[in-house]
C-alpha atoms as a PDB file:
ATOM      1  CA  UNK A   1       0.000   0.000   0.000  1.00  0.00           C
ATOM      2  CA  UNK A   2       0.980   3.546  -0.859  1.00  0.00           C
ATOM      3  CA  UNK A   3       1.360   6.331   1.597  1.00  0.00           C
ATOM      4  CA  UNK A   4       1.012   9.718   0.190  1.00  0.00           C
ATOM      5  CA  UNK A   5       2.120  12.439   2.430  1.00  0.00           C
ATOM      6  CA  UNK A   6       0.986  15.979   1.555  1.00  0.00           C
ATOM      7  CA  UNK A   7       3.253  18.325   3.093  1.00  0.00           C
ATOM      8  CA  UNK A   8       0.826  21.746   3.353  1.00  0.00           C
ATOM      9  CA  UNK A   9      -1.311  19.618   5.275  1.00  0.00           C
ATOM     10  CA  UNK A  10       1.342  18.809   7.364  1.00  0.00           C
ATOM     11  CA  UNK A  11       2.859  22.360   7.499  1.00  0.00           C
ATOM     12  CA  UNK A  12      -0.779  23.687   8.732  1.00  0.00           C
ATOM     13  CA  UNK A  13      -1.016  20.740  10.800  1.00  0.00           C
ATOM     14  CA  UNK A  14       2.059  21.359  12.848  1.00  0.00           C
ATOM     15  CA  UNK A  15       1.803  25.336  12.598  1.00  0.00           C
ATOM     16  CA  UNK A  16      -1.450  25.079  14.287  1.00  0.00           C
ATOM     17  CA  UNK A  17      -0.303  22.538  16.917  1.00  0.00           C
ATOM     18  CA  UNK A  18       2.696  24.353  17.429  1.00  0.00           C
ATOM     19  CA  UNK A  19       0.987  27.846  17.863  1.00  0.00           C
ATOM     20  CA  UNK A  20      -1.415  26.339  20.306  1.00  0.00           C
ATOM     21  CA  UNK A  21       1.419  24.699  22.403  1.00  0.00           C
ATOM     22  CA  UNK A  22       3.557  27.514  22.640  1.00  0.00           C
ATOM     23  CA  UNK A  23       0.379  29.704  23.756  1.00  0.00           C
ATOM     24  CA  UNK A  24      -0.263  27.497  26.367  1.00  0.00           C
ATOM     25  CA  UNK A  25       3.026  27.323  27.707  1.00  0.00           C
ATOM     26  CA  UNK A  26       2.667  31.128  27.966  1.00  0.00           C
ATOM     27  CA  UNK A  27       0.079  31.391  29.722  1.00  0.00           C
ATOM     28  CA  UNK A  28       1.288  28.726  32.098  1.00  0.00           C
ATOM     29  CA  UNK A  29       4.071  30.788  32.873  1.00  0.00           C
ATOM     30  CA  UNK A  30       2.238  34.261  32.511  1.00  0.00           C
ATOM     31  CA  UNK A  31       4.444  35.749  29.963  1.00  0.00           C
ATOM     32  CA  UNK A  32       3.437  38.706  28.085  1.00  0.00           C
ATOM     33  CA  UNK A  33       1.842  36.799  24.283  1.00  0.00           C
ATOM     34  CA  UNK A  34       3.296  38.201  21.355  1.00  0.00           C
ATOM     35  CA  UNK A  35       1.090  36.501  18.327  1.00  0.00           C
ATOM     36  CA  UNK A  36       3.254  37.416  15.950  1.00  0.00           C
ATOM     37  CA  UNK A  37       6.612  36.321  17.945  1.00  0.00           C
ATOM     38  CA  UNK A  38       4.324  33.233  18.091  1.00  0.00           C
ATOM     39  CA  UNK A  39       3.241  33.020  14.583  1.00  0.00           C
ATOM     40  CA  UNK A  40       6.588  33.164  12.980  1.00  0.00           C
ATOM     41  CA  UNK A  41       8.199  30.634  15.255  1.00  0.00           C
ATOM     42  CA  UNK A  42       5.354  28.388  14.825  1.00  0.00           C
ATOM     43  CA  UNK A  43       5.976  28.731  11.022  1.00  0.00           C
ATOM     44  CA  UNK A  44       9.569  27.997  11.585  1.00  0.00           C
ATOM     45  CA  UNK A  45       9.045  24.913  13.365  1.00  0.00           C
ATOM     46  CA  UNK A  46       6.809  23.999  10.772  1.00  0.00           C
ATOM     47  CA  UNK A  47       9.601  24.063   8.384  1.00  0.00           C
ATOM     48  CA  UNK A  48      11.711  22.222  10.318  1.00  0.00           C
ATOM     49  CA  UNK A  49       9.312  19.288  10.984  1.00  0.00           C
ATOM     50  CA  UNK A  50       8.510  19.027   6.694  1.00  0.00           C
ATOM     51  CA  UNK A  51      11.936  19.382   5.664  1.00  0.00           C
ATOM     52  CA  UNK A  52      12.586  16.210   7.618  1.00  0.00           C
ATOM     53  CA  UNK A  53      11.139  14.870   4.834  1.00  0.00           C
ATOM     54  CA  UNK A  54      12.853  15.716   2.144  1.00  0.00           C
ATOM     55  CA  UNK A  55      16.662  16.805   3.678  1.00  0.00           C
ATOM     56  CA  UNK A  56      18.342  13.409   4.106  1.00  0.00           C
ATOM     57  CA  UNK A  57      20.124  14.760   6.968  1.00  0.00           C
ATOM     58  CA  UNK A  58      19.566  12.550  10.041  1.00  0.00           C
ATOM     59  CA  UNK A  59      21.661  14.690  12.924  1.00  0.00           C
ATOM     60  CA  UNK A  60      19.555  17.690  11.888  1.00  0.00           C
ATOM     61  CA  UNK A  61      16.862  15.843  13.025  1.00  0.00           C
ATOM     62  CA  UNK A  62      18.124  13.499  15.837  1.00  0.00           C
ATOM     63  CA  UNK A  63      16.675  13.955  19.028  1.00  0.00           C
ATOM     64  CA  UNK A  64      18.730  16.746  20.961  1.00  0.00           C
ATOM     65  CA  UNK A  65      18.513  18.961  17.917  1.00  0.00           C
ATOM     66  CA  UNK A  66      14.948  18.704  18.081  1.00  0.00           C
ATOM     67  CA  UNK A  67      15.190  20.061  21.567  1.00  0.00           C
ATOM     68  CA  UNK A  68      17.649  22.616  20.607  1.00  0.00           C
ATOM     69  CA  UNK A  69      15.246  24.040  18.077  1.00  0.00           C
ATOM     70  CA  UNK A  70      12.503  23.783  20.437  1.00  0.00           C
ATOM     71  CA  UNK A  71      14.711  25.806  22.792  1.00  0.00           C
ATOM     72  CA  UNK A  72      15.319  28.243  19.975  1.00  0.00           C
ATOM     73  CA  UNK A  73      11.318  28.543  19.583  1.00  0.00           C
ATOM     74  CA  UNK A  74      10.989  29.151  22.940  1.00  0.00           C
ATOM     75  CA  UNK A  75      13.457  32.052  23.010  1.00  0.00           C
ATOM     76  CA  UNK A  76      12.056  33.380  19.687  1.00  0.00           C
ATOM     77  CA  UNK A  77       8.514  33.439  20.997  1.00  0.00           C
ATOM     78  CA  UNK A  78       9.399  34.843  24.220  1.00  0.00           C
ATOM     79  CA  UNK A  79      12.488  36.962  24.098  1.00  0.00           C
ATOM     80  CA  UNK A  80      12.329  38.841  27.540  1.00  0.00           C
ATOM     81  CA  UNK A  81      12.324  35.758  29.570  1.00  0.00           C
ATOM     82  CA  UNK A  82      15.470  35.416  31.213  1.00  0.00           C
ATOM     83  CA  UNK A  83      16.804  33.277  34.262  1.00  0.00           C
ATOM     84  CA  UNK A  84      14.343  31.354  35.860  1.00  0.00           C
ATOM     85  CA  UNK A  85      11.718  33.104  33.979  1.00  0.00           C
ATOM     86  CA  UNK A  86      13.725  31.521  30.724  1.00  0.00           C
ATOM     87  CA  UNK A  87      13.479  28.366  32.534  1.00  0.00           C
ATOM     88  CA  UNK A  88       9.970  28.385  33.331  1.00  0.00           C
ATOM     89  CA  UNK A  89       8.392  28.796  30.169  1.00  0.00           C
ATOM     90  CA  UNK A  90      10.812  25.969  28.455  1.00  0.00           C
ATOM     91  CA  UNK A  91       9.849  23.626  31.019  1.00  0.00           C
ATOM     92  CA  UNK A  92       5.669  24.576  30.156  1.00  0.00           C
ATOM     93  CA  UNK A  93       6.348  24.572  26.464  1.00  0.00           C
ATOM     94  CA  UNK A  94       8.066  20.789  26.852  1.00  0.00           C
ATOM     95  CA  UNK A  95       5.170  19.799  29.107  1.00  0.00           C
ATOM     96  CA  UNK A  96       2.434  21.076  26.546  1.00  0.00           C
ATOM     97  CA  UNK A  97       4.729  19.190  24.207  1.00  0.00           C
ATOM     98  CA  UNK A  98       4.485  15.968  26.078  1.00  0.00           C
ATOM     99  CA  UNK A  99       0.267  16.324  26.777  1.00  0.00           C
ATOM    100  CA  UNK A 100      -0.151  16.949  23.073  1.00  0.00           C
ATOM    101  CA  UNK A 101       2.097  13.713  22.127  1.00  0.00           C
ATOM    102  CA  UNK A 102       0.378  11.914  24.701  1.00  0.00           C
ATOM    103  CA  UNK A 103      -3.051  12.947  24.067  1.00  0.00           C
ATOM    104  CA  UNK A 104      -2.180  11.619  20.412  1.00  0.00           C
ATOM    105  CA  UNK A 105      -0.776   8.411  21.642  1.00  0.00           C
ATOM    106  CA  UNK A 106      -4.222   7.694  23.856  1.00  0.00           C
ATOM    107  CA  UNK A 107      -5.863   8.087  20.947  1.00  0.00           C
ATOM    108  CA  UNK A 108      -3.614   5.592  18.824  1.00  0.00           C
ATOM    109  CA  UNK A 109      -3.820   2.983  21.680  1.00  0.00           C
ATOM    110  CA  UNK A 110      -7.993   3.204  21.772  1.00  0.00           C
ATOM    111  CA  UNK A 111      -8.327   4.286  18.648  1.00  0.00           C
ATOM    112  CA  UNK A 112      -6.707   0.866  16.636  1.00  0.00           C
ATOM    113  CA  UNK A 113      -5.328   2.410  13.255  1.00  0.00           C
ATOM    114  CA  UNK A 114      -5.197   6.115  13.887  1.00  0.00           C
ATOM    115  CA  UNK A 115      -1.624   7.327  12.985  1.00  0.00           C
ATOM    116  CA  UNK A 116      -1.097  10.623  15.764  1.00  0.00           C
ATOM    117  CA  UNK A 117       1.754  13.007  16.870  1.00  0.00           C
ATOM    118  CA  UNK A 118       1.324  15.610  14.786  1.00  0.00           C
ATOM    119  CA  UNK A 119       4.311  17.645  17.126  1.00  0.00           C
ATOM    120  CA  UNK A 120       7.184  19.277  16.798  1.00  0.00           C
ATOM    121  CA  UNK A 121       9.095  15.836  17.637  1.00  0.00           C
ATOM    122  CA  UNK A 122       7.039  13.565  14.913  1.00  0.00           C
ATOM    123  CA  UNK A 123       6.704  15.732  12.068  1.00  0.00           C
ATOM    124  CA  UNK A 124       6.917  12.474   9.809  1.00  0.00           C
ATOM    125  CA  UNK A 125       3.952  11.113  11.108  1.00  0.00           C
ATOM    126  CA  UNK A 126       0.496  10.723   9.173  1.00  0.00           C
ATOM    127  CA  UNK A 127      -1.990  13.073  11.115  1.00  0.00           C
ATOM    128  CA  UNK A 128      -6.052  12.861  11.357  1.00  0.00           C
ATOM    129  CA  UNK A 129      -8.071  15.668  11.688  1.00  0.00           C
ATOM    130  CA  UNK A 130      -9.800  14.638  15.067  1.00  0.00           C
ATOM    131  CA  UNK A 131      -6.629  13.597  16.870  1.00  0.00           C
ATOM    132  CA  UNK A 132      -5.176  17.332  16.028  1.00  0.00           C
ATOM    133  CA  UNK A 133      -8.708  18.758  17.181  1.00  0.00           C
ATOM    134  CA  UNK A 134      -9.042  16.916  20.571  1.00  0.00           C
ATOM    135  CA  UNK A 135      -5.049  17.500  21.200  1.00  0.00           C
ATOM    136  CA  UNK A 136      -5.485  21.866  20.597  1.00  0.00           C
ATOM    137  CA  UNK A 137      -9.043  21.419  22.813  1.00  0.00           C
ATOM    138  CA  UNK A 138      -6.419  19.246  25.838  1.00  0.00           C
ATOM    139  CA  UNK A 139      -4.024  22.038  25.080  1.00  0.00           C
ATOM    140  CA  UNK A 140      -6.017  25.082  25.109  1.00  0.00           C
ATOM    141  CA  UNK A 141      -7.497  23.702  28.158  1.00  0.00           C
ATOM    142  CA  UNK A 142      -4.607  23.293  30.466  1.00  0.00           C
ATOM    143  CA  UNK A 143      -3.763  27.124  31.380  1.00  0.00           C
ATOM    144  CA  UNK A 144      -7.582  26.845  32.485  1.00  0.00           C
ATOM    145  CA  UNK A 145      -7.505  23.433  34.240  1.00  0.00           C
ATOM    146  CA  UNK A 146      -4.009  24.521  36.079  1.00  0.00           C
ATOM    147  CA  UNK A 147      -5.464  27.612  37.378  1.00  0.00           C
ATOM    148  CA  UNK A 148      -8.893  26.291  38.758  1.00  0.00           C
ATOM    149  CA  UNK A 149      -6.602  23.675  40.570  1.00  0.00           C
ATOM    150  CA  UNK A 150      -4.745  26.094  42.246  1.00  0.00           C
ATOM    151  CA  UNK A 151      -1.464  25.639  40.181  1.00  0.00           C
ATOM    152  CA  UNK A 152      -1.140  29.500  40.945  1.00  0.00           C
ATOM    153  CA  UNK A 153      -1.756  30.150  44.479  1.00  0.00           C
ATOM    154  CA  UNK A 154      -0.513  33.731  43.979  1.00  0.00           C
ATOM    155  CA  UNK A 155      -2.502  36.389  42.706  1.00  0.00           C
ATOM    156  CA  UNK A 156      -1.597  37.507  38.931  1.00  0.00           C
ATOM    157  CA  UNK A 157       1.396  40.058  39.018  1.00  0.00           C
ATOM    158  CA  UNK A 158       0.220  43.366  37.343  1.00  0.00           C
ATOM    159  CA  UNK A 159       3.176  42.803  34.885  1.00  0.00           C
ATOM    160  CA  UNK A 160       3.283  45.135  31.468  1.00  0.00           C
ATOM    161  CA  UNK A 161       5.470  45.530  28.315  1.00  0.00           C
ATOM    162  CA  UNK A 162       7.093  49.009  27.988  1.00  0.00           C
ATOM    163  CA  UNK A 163       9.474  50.466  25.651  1.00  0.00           C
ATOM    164  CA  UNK A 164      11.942  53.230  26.204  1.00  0.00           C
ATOM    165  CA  UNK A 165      13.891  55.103  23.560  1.00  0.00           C
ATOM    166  CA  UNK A 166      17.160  56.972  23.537  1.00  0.00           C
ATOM    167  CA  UNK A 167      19.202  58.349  20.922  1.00  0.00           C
ATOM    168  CA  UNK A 168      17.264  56.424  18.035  1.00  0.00           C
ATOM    169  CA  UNK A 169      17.664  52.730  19.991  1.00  0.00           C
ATOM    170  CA  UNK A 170      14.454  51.177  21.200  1.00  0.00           C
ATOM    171  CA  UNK A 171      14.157  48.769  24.588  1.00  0.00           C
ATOM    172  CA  UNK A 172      11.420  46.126  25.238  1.00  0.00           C
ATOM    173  CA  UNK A 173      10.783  45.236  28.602  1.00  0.00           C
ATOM    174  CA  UNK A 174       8.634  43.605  31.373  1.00  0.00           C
ATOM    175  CA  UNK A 175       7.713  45.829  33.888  1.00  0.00           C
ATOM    176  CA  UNK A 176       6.074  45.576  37.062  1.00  0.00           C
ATOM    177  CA  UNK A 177       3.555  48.099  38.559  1.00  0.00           C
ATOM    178  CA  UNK A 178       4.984  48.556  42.001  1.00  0.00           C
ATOM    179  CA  UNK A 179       2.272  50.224  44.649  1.00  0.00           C
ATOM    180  CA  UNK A 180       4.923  50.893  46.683  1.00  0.00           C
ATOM    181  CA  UNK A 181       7.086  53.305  44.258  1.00  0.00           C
ATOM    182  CA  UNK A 182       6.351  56.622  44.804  1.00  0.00           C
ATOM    183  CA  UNK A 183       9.542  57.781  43.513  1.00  0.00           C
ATOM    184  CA  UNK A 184       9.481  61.638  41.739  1.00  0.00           C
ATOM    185  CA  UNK A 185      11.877  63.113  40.139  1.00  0.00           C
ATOM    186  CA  UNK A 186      12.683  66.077  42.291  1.00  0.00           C
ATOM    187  CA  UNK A 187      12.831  69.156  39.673  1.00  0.00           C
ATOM    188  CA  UNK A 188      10.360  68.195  36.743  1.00  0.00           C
ATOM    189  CA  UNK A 189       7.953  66.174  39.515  1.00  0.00           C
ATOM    190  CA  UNK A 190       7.862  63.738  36.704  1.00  0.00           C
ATOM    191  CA  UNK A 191       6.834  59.452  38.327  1.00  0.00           C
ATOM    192  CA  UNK A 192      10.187  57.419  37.800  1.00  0.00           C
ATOM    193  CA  UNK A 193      11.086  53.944  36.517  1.00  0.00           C
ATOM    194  CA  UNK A 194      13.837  51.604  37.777  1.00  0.00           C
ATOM    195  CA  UNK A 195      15.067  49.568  35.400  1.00  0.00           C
ATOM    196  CA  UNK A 196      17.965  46.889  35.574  1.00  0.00           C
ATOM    197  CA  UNK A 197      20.663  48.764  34.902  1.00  0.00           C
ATOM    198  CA  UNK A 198      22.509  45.174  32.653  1.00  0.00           C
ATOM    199  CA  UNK A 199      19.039  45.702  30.547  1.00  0.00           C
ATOM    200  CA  UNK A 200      19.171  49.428  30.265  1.00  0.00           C
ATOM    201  CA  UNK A 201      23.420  48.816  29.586  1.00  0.00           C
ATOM    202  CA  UNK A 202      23.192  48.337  25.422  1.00  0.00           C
ATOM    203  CA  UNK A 203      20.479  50.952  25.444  1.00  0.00           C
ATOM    204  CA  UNK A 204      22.246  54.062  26.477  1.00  0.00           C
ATOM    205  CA  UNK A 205      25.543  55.881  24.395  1.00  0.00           C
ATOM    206  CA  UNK A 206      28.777  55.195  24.993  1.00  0.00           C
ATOM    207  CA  UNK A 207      30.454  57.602  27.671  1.00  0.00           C
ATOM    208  CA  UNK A 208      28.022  57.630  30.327  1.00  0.00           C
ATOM    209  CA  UNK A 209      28.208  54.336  31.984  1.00  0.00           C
ATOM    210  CA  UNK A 210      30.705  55.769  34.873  1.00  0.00           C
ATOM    211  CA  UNK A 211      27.508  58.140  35.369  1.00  0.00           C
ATOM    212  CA  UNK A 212      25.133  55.087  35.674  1.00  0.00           C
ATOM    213  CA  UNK A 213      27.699  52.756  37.894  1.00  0.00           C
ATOM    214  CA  UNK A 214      28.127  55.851  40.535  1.00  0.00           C
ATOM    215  CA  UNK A 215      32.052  56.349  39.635  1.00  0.00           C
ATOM    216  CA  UNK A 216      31.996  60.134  39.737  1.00  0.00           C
ATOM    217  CA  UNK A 217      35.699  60.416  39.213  1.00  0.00           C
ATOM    218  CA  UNK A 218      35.333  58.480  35.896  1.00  0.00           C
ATOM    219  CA  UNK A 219      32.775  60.751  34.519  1.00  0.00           C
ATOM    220  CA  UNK A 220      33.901  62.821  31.229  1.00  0.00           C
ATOM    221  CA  UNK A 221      34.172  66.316  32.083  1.00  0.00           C
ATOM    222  CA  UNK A 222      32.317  67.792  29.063  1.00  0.00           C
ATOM    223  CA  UNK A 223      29.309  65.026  29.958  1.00  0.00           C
ATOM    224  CA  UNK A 224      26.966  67.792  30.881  1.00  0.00           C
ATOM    225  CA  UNK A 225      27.149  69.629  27.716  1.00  0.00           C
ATOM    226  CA  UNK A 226      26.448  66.513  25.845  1.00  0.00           C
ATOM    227  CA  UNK A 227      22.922  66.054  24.643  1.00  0.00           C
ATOM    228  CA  UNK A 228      22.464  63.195  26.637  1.00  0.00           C
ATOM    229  CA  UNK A 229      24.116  65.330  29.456  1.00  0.00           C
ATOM    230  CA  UNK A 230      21.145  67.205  29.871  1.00  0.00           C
ATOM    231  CA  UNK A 231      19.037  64.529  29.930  1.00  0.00           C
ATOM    232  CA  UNK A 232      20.890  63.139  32.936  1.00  0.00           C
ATOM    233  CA  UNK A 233      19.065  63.105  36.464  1.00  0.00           C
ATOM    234  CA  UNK A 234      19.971  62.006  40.414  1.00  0.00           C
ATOM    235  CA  UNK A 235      16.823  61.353  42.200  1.00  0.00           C
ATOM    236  CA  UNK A 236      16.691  60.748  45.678  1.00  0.00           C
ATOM    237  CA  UNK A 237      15.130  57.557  47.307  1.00  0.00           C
ATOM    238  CA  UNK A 238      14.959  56.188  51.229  1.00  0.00           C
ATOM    239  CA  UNK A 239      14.610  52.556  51.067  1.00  0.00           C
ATOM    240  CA  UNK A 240      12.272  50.760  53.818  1.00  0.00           C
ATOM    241  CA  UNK A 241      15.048  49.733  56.422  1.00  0.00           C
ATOM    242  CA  UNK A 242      15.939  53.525  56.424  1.00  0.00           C
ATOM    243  CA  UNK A 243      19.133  53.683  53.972  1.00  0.00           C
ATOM    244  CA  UNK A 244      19.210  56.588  52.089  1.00  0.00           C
ATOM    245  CA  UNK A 245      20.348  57.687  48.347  1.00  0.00           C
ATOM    246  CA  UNK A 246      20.348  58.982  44.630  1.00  0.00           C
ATOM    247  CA  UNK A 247      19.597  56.591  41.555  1.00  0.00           C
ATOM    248  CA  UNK A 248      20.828  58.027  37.922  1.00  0.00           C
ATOM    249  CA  UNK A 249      18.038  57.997  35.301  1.00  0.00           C
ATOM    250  CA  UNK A 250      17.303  59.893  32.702  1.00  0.00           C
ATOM    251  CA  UNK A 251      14.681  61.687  30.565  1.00  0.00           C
ATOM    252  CA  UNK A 252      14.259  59.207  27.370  1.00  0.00           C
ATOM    253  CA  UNK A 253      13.214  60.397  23.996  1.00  0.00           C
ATOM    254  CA  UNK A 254      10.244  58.171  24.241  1.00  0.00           C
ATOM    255  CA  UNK A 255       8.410  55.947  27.278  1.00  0.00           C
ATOM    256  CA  UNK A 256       5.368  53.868  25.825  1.00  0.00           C
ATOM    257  CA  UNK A 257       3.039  51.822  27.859  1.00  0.00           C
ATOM    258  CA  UNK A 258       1.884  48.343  25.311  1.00  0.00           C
ATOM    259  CA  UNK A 259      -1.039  46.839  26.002  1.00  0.00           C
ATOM    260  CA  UNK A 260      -1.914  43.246  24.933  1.00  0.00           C
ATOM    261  CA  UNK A 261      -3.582  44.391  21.975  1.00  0.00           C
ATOM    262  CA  UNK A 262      -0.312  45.942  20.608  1.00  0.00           C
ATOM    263  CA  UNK A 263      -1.761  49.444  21.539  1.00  0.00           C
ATOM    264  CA  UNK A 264       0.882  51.895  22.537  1.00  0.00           C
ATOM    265  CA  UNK A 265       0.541  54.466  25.304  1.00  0.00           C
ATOM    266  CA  UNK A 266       3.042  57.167  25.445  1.00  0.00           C
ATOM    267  CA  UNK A 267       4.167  58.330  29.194  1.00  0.00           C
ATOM    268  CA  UNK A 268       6.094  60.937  30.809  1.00  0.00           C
ATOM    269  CA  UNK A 269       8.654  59.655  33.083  1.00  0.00           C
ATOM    270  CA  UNK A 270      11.978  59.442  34.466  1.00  0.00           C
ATOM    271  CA  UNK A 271      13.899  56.200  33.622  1.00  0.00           C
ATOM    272  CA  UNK A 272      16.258  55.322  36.820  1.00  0.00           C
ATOM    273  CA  UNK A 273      18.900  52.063  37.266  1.00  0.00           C
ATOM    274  CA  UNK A 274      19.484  50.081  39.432  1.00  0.00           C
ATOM    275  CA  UNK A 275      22.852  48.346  40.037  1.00  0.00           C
ATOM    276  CA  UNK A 276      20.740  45.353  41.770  1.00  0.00           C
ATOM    277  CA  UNK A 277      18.844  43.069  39.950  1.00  0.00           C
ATOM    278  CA  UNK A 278      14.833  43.590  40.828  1.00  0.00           C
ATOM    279  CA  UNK A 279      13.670  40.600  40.062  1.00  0.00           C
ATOM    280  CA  UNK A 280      15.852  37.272  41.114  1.00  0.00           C
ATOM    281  CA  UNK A 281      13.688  34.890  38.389  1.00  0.00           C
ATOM    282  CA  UNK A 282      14.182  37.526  35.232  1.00  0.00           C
ATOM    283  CA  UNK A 283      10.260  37.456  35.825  1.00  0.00           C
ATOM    284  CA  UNK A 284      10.551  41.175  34.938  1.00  0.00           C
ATOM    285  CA  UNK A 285      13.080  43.930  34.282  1.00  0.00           C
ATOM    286  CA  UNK A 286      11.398  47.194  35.968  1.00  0.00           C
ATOM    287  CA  UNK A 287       9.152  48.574  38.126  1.00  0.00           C
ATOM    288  CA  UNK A 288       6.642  50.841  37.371  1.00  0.00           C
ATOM    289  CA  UNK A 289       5.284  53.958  39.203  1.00  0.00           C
ATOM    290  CA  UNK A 290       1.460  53.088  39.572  1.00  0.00           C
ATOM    291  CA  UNK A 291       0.724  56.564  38.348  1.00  0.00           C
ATOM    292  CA  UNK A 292       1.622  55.748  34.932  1.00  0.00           C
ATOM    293  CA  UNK A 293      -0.982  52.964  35.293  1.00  0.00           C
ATOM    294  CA  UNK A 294      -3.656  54.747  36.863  1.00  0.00           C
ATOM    295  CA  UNK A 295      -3.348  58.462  36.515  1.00  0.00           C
END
């Protein structure tokens, strides 16, 4: 007997599975969704899986290299995850991997005949229509089913995207909305930021990193006169056990506020470092002045 393959089927098939899966392992992790980020690695792994086909290249397609793409997905889909947070979401997209193979495999077993796995890891396989369907319906289901279980016992963080801008350079970030930062800038009365200072590092020009690190002796003398110069601030901060200080910032060219719809709202604000990293997981990057959330 004759098996004939189609391969757009099979690209559609394992876009669609591979969307789906990498959605899920999102929201598992509650990351910030980016449909397009999701979208065009999606299409990418579809490649991947139908060139198997055709590219008689076996370590391409062995078994770690299947993980290292998947990795590479991962990353692609969800490029401010870092750390733990990095960690997280590779360890939900694997586990949505495994629950959609699975799913397909409980099928095969009670279903007789029926040829499943339409995943990133089986691309060769022959898929049916109804395995695909009742795998997406397990998938889509598991953020909800892990939630009304009590997989997070912590309430939602109030986590955003922003993007500053500087001296024609863009930064995207996670940010989260901190009720207790009621830090002003002390001249323009303008709410502040604190941002990671090793995110905010490829962002700003070159010459004013003594500035940011607090070496005053290493700071250029003609610094002030720069146009970044005047964009430079100190603001002052007392910290909850009492210590007392000044964080650099600065006044970027551009502070927008995205919303999940892709919607940008621009802000006024101070952008501030910190030397210290303010969120041990790499869950987020900043923390946001609730005023910029609710005015």
């Amino acid at each position: 007997m004759v098996r004939y393959i189609y391969w757009d089927v099979l690209l559609l098939t394992n876009l669609a599975v591979n969307y789906i899966i990498l959605l899920a392992a999102g929201k598992l992790s509650y990351r910030n969704i980016s449909h397009w980020r999701l979208a065009l690695s999606s299409l990418l792994g579809s490649v991947y899986a139908v060139s198997a086909l055709v590219v008689p290249l076996k370590a391409a397609y062995s078994l770690p290299a299947r993980i290292a793409f998947g990795l590479f997905m991962v990353a692609l889909s969800y490029p401010g995850a870092r750390g733990i947070a990095l960690l997280r979401v590779t360890l939900c997209f694997f586990l949505c991997s495994a629950v959609a193979a699975g799913t397909a495999l409980a099928l095969q077993s009670f279903g007789g005949r029926i040829a499943a796995q339409a995943t990133l890891f089986q691309g060769e396989a022959v898929v049916h229509w109804y395995v695909v369907a009742f795998s997406l319906a397990v998938l889509a289901a598991l953020p909800v089913l892990a939630n009304m279980n009590g997989y997070s016992s912590l309430r939602r963080l109030p986590l955003m995207t922003i993007e500053v801008s500087i001296g024609g350079k863009t930064l995207g970030l996670t940010g989260l909305v901190d009720t207790g930062n009621n830090l002003r800038d002390p001249v323009s009365g303008l709410p502040v930021i604190v941002i990671d200072w090793d995110a905010l590092r490829n962002l700003m020009p070159p010459g004013v990193s003594a500035f940011f690190m607090s070496t005053w002796d290493a700071i250029p003398a003609g610094l002030p006169e720069t146009s970044v110069g005047t964009r430079l601030r100190l603001v002052p901060y007392e910290s909850l056990s009492g210590k007392m200080g000044v964080l650099p910032g600065f006044r970027p060219d551009r502070l927008a506020l995205v919303g999940k719809n892709g919607l940008r709202v621009f802000k006024n604000a101070i952008v501030c470092a910190s030397q210290e990293r303010l969120s041990p997981s790499g869950l987020y990057q900043a923390l946001l002045h609730p005023d910029l959330v609710n005015p």
